[in-house]
Protein backbone atom coordinates (compact mmCIF):
# COMPACT_ATOMS: atom_id res chain seq x y z
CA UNK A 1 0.00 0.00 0.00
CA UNK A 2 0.69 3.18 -0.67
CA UNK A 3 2.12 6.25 1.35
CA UNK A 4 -0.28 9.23 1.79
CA UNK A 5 0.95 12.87 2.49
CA UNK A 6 -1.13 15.80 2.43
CA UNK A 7 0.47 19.14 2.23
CA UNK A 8 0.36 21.82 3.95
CA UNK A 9 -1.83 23.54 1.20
CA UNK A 10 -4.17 20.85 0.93
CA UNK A 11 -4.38 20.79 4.63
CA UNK A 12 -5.28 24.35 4.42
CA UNK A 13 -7.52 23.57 1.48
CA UNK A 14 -9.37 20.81 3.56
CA UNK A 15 -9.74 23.29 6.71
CA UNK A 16 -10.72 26.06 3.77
CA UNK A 17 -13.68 23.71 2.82
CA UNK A 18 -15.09 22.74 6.01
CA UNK A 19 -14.69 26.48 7.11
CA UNK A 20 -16.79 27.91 3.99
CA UNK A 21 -19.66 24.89 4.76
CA UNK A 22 -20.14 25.57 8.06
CA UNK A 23 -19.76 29.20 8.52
CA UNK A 24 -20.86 30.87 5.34
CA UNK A 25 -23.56 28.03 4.56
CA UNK A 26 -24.33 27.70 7.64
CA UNK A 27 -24.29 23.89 7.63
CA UNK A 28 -21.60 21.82 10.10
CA UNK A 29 -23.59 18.26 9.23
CA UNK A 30 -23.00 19.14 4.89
CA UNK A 31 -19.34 20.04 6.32
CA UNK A 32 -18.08 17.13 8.26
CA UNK A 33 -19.85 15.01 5.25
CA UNK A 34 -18.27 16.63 2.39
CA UNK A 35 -14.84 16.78 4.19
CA UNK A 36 -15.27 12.94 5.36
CA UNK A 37 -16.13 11.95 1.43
CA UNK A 38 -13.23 14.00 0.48
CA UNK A 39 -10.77 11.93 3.21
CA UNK A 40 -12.54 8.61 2.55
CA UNK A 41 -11.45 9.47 -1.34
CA UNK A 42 -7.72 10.40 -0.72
CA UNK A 43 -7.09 7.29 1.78
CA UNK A 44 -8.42 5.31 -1.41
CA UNK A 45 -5.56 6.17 -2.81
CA UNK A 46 -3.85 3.97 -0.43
CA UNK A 47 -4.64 0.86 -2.51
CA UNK A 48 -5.37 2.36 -6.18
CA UNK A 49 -2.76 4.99 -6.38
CA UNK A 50 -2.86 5.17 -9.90
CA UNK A 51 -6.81 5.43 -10.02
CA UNK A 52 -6.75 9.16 -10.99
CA UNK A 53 -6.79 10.76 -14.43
CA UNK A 54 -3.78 12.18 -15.65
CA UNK A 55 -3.96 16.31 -15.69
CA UNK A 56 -1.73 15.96 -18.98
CA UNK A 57 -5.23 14.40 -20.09
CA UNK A 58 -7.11 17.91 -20.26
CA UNK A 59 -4.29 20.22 -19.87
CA UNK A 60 -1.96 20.65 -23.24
CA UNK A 61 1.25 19.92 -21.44
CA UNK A 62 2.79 17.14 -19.50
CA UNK A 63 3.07 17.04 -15.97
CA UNK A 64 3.12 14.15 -13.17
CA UNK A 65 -0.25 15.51 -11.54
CA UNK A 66 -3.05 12.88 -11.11
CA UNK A 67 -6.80 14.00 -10.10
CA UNK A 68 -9.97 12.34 -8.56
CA UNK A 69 -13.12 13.54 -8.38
CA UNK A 70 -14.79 13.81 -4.98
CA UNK A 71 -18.06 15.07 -5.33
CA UNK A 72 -17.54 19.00 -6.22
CA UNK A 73 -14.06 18.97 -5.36
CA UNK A 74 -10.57 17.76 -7.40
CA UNK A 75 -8.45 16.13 -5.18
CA UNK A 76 -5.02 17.02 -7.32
CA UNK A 77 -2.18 14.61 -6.29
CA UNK A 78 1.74 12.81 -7.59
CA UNK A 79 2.57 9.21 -7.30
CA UNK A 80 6.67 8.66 -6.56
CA UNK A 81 7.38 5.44 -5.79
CA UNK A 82 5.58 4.23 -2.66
CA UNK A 83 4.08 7.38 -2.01
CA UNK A 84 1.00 9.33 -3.00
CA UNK A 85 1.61 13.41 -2.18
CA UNK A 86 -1.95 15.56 -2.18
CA UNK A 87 -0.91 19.05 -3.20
CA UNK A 88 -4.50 20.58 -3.81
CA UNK A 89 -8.11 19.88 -3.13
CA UNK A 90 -9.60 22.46 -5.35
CA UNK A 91 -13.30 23.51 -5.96
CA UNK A 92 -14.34 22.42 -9.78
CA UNK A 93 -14.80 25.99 -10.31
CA UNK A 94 -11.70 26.64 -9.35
CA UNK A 95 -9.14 27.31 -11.64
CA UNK A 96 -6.06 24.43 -12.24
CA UNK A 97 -4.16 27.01 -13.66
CA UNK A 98 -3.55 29.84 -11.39
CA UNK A 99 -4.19 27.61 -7.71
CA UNK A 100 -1.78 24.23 -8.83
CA UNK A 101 0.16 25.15 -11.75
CA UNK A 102 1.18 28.56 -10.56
CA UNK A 103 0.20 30.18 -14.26
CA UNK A 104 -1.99 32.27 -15.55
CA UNK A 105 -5.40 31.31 -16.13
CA UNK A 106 -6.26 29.85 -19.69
């Protein structure tokens, strides 16, 4: 089985998710579910690391990022070796570009 580290910035992404649930929404029990779904997802990657699509796939370069889908969220991620390395959990609306890749938005 595979290794799982989350990043900082996913950390904060996770925390950044549950936050805007419960406080702006107003909804803790939507919250902890989404953010459970979204855990229950990456520890999948456990077993399957290799389960996610390749970004190269819809962006028009290569790079080593894999993504899942967990519900409204992309769960962006690298496989080396023995270990799977969450770097983002991004909205869907969220742009790839600017909050992963660093560039400008396309």
């Amino acid at each position: 089985m595979a290794r799982i580290r989350i990043t900082p910035k996913a950390h904060e992404d996770l925390v950044g998710i549950y936050r805007y649930i419960s406080v702006e929404l107003e909804n803790r029990d939507a919250a902890k579910n989404v953010t459970d779904a979204i855990k229950a997802d990456i520890k999948k990657l456990s077993k399957f690391p290799n389960r996610g699509e390749p970004l190269s796939n819809i962006i028009p370069f290569p790079t080593s990022y894999r993504f899942i889908i967990s519900g409204s969220y992309n769960v962006y991620y690298k496989v080396n070796g023995n270990d799977v390395e969450v770097s983002r959990i991004l909205n869907q609306l969220q742009s790839v570009w600017i909050n992963l890749l660093g560039l400008p938005n396309q």
